[in-house]
C-alpha atoms as a PDB file:
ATOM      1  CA  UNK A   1      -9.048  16.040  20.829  1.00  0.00           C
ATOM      2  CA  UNK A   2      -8.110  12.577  22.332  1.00  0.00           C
ATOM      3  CA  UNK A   3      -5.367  11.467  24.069  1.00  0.00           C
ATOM      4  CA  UNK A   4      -3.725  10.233  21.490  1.00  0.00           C
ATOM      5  CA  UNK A   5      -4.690  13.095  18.947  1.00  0.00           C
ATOM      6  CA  UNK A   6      -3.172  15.363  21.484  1.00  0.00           C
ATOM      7  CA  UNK A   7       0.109  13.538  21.817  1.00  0.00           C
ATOM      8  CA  UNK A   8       0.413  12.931  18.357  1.00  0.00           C
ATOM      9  CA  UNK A   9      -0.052  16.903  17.503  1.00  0.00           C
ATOM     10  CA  UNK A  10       2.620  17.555  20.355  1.00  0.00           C
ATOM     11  CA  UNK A  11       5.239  14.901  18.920  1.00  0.00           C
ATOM     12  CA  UNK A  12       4.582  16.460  15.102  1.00  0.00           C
ATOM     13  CA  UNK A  13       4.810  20.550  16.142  1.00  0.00           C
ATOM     14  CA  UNK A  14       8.182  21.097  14.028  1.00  0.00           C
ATOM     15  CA  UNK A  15       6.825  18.494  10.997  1.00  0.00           C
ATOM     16  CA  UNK A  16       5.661  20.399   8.081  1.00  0.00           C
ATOM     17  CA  UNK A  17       2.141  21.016   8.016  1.00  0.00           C
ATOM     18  CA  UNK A  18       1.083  18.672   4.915  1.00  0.00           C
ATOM     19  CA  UNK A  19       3.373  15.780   6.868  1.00  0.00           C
ATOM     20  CA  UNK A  20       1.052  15.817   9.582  1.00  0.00           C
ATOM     21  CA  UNK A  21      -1.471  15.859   7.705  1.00  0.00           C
ATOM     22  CA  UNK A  22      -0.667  12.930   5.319  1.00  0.00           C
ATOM     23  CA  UNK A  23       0.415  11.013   8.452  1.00  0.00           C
ATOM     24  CA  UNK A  24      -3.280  11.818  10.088  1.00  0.00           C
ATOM     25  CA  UNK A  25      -4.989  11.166   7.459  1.00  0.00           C
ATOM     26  CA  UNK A  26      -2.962   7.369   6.933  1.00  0.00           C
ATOM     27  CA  UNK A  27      -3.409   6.334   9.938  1.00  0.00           C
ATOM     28  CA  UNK A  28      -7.324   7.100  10.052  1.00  0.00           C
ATOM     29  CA  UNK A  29      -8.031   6.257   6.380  1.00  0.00           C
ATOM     30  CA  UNK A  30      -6.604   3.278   7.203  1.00  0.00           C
ATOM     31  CA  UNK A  31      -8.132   2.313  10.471  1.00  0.00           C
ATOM     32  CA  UNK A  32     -11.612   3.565   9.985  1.00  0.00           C
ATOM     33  CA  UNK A  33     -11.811   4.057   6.144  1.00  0.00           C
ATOM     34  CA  UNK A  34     -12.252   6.902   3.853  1.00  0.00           C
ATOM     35  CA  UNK A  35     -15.643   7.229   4.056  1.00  0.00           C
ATOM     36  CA  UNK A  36     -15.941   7.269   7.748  1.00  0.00           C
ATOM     37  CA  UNK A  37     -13.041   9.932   8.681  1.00  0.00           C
ATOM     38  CA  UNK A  38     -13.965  13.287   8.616  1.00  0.00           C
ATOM     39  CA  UNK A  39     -12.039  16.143   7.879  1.00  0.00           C
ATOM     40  CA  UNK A  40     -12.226  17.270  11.491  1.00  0.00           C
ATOM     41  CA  UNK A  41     -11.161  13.710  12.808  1.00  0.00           C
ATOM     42  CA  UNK A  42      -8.107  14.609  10.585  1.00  0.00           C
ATOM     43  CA  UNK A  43      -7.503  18.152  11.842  1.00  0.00           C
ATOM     44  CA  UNK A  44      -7.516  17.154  15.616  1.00  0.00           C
ATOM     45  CA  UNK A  45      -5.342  14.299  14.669  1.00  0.00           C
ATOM     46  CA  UNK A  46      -2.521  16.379  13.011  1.00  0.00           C
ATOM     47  CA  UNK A  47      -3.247  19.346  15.362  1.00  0.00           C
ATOM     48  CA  UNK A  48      -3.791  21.455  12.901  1.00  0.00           C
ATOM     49  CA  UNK A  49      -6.461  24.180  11.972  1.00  0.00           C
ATOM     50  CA  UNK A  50      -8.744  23.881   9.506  1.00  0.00           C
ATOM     51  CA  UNK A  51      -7.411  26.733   7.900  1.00  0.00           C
ATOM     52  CA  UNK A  52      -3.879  24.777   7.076  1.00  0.00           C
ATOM     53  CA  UNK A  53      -5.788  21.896   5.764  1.00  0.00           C
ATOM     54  CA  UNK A  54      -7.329  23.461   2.566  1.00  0.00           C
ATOM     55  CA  UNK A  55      -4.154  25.468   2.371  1.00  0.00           C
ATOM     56  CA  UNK A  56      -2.137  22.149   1.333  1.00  0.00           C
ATOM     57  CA  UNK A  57      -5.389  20.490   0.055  1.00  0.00           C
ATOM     58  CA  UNK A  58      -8.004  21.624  -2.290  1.00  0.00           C
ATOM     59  CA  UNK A  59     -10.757  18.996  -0.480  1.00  0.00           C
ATOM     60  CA  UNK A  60     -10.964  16.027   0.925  1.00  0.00           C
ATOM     61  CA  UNK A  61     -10.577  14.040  -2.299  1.00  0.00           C
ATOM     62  CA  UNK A  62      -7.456  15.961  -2.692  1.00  0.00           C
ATOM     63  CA  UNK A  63      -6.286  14.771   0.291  1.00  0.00           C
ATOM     64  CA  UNK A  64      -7.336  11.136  -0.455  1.00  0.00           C
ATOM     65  CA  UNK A  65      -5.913  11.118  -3.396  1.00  0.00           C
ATOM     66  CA  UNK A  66      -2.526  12.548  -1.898  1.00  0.00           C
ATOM     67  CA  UNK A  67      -2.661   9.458   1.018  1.00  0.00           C
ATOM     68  CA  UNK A  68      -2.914   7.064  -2.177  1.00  0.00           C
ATOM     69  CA  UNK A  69       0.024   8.481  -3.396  1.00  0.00           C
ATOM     70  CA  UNK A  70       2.006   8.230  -0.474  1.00  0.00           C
ATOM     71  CA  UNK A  71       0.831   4.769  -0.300  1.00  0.00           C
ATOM     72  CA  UNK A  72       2.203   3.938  -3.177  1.00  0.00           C
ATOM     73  CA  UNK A  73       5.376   5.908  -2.937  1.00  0.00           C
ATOM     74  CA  UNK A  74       5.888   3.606   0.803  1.00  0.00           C
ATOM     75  CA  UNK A  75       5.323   0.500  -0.948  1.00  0.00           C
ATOM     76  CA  UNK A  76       8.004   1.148  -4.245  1.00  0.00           C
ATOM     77  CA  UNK A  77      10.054   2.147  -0.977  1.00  0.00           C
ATOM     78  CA  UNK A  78       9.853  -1.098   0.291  1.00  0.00           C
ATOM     79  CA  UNK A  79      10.021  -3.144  -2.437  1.00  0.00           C
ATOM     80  CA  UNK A  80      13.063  -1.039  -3.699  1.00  0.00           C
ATOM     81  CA  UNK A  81      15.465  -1.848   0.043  1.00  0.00           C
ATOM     82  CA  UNK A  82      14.341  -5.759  -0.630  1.00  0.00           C
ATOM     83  CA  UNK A  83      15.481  -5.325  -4.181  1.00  0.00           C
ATOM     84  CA  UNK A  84      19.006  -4.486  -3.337  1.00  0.00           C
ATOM     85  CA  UNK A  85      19.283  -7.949  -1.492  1.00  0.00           C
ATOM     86  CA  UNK A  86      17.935 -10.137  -4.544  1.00  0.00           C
ATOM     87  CA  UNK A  87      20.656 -12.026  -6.145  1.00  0.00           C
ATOM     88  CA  UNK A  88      18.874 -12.268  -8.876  1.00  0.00           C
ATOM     89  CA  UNK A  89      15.289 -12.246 -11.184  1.00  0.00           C
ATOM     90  CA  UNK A  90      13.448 -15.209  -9.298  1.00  0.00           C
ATOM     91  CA  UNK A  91      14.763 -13.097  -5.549  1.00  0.00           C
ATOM     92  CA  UNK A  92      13.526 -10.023  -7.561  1.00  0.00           C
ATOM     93  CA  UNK A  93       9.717 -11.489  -8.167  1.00  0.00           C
ATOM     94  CA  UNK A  94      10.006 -12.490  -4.639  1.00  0.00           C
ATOM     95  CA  UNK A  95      11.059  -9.200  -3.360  1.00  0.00           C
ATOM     96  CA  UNK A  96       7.594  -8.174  -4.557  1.00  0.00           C
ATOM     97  CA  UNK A  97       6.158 -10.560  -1.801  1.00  0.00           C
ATOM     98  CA  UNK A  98       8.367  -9.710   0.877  1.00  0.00           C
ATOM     99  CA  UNK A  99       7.398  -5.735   0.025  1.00  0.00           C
ATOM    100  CA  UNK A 100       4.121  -7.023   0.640  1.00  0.00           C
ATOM    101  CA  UNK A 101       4.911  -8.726   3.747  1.00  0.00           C
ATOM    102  CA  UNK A 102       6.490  -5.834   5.118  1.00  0.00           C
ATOM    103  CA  UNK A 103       3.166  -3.765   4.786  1.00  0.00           C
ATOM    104  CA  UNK A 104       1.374  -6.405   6.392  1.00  0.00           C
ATOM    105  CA  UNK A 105       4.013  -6.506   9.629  1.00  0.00           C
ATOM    106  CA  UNK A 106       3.220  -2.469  10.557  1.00  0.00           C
ATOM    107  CA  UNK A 107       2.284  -1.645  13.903  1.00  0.00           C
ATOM    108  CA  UNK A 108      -1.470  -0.443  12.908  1.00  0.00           C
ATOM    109  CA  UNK A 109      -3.005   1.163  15.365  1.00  0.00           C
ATOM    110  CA  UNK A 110      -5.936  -1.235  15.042  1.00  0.00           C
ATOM    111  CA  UNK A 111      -4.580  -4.116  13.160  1.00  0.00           C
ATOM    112  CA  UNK A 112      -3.265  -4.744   9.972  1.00  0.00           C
ATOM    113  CA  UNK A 113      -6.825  -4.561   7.862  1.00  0.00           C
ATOM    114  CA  UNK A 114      -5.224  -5.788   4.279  1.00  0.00           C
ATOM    115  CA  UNK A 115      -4.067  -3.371   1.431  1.00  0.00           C
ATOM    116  CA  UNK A 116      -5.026  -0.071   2.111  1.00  0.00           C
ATOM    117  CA  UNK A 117      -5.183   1.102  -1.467  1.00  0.00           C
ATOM    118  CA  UNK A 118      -7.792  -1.731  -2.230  1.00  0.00           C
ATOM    119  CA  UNK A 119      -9.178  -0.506   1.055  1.00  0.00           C
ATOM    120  CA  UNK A 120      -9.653   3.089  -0.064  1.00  0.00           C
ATOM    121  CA  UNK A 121     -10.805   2.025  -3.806  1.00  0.00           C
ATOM    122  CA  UNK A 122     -13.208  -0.185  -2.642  1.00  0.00           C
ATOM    123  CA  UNK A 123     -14.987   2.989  -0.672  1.00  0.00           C
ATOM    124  CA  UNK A 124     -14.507   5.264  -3.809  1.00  0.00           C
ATOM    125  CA  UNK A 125     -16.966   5.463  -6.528  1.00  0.00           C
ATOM    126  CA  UNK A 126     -16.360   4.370 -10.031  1.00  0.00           C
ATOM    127  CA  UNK A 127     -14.962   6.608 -11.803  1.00  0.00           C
ATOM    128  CA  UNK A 128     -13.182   8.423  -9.028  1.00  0.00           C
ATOM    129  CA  UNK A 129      -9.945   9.947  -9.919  1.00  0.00           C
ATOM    130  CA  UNK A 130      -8.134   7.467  -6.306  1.00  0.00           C
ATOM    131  CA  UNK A 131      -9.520   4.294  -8.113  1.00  0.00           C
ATOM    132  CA  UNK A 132      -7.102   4.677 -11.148  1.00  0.00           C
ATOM    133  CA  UNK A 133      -4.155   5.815  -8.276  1.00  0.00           C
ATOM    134  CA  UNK A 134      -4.861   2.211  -7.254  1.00  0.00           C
ATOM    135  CA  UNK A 135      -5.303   0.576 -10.373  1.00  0.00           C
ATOM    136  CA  UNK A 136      -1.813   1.899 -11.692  1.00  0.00           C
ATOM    137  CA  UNK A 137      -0.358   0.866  -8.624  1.00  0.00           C
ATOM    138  CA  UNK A 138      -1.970  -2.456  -8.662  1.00  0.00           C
ATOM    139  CA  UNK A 139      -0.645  -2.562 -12.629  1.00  0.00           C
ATOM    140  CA  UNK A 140       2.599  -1.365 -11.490  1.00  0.00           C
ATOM    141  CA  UNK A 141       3.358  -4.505  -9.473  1.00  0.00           C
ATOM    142  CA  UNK A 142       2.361  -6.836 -12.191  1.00  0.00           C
ATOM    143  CA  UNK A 143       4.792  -5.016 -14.595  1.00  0.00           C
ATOM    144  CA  UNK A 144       7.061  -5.547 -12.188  1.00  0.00           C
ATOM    145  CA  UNK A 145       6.754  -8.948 -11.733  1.00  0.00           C
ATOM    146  CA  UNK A 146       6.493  -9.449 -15.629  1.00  0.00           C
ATOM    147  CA  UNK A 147      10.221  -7.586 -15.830  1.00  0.00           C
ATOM    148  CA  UNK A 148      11.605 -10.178 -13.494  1.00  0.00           C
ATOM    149  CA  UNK A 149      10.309 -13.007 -15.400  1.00  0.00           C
ATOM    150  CA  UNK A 150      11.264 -11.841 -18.640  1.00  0.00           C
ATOM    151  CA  UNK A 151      15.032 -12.001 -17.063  1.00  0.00           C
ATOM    152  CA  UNK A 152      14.543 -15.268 -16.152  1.00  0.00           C
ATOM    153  CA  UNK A 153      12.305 -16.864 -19.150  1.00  0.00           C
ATOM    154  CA  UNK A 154      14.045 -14.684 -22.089  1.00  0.00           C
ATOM    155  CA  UNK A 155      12.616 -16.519 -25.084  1.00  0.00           C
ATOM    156  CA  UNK A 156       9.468 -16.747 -23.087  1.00  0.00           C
ATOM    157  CA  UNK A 157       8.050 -13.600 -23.392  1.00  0.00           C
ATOM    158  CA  UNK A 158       4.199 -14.623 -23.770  1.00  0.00           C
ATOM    159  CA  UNK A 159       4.905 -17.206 -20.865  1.00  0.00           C
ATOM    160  CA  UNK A 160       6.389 -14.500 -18.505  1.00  0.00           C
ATOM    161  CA  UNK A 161       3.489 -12.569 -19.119  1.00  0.00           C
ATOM    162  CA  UNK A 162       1.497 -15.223 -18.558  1.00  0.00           C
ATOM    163  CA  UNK A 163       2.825 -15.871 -15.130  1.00  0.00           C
ATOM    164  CA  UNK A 164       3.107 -12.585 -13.757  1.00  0.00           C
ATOM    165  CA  UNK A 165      -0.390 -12.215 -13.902  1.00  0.00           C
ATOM    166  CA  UNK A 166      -0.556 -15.747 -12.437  1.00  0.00           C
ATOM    167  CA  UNK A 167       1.270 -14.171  -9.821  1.00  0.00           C
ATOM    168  CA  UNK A 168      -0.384 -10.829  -9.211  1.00  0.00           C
ATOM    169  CA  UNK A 169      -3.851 -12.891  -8.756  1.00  0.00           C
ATOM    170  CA  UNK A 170      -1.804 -15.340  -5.863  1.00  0.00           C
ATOM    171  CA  UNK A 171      -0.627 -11.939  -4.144  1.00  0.00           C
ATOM    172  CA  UNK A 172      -3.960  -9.911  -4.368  1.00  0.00           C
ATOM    173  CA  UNK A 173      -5.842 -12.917  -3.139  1.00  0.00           C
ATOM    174  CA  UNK A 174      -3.443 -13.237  -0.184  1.00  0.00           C
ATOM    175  CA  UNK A 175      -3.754  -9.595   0.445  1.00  0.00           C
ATOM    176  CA  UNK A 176      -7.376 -10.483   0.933  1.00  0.00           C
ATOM    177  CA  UNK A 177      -7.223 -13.035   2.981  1.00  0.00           C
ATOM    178  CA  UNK A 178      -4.480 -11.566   5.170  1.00  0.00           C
ATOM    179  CA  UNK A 179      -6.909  -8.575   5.659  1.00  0.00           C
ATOM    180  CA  UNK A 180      -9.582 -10.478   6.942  1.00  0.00           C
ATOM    181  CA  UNK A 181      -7.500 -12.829   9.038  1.00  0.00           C
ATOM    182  CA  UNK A 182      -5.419  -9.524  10.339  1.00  0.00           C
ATOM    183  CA  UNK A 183      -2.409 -10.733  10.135  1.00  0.00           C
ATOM    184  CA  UNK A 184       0.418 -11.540   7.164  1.00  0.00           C
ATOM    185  CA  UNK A 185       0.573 -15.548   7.260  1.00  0.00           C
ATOM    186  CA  UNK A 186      -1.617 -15.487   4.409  1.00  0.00           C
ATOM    187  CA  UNK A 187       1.489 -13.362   1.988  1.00  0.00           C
ATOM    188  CA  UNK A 188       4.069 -15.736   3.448  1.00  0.00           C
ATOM    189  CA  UNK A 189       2.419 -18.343   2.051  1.00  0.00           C
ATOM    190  CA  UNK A 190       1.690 -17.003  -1.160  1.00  0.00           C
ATOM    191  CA  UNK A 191       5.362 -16.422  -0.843  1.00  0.00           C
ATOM    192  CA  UNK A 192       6.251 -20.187  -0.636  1.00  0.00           C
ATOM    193  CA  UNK A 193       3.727 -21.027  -3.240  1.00  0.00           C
ATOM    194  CA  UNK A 194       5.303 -18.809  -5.669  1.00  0.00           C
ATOM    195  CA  UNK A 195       8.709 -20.054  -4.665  1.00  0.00           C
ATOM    196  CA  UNK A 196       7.929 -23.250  -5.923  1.00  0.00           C
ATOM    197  CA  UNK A 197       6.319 -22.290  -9.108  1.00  0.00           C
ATOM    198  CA  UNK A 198       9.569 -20.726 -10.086  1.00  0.00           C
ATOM    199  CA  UNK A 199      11.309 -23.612  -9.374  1.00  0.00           C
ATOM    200  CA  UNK A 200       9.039 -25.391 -11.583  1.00  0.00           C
ATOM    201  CA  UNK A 201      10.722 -27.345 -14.643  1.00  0.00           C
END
């Protein structure tokens, strides 16, 4: 076990089991990808045995599948505490950003490597039970976006539509771009430039 393996498993002895393991499994899905993490890289991380892995997951996929969930749980999180502070449907499209941005601003072990549900579905066959965790997440955020702009266009319906997925595009592509730049300038500016499309006449 490494150093940090072993002082992560001594910080998480009184965490549930399935915690620990979620939280291993996060943190190295994220930093080294699915495919490359192993199921014993993930038990020495949590300190766990084996054993109490396939106790709270049926296999690995089951366990990918679970981190996906998470992920997405984190995010709606997120996007729900900037929510509260929107004043109104253009804050609440922008909210969506700053969610965003607020992923991007984590202390990752190694860097902040872009979205790590595009991360994961990009490693996962087609077909693959995580790839339609990420698409609904991915389709959740547009539909989210498309809700604030039907506030704030009302007899625009088709037009809304129109510019959430506009808008979806500008964040995914900044998502991108912020991965492969490893930092979150990239969403801030998507940020801006979707500032002043709202305020478009």
């Amino acid at each position: 076990m490494s150093a940090t393996a072993a002082s992560t498993a001594g910080r998480g002895r009184r965490r549930p089991t399935r915690q620990r393991l979620l939280e291993a499994a996060a943190r190295c899905f994220y930093a080294d990808g699915v495919a490359a993490t192993g199921i014993d890289t993930i038990i020495a991380e949590a300190g766990v045995s084996r054993v109490s892995l396939y106790n709270n997951f049926s296999s690995k996929a089951g366990l990918v599948r679970a981190y996906l969930d998470v992920r997405h749980e984190e995010w709606l999180g997120l996007y729900q505490t900037r929510l509260e502070h929107a004043a109104g449907p253009r804050e609440g499209v922008l909210a969506v950003f700053d969610a965003y941005a607020d992923h991007a601003s984590f202390a990752y072990e190694r860097g902040f490597r872009g979205c790590g549900l595009l991360n994961a579905a990009a490693e996962l066959p087609a077909g693959d039970e995580g790839r339609a965790v990420v698409r609904a997440h991915k389709e959740k955020v547009e539909r989210l976006i498309a809700d604030h702009l039907e506030q704030l266009m009302p007899n625009r319906p088709d037009e809304a539509r129109a510019t959430a997925e506009q808008l979806s595009f500008l964040l995914e592509g900044a998502m991108v771009r912020a991965g492969l730049e490893g930092d979150g300038d990239r969403v801030q500016r998507a940020r801006s430039m979707a500032a002043a499309l709202l305020d478009w006449p």
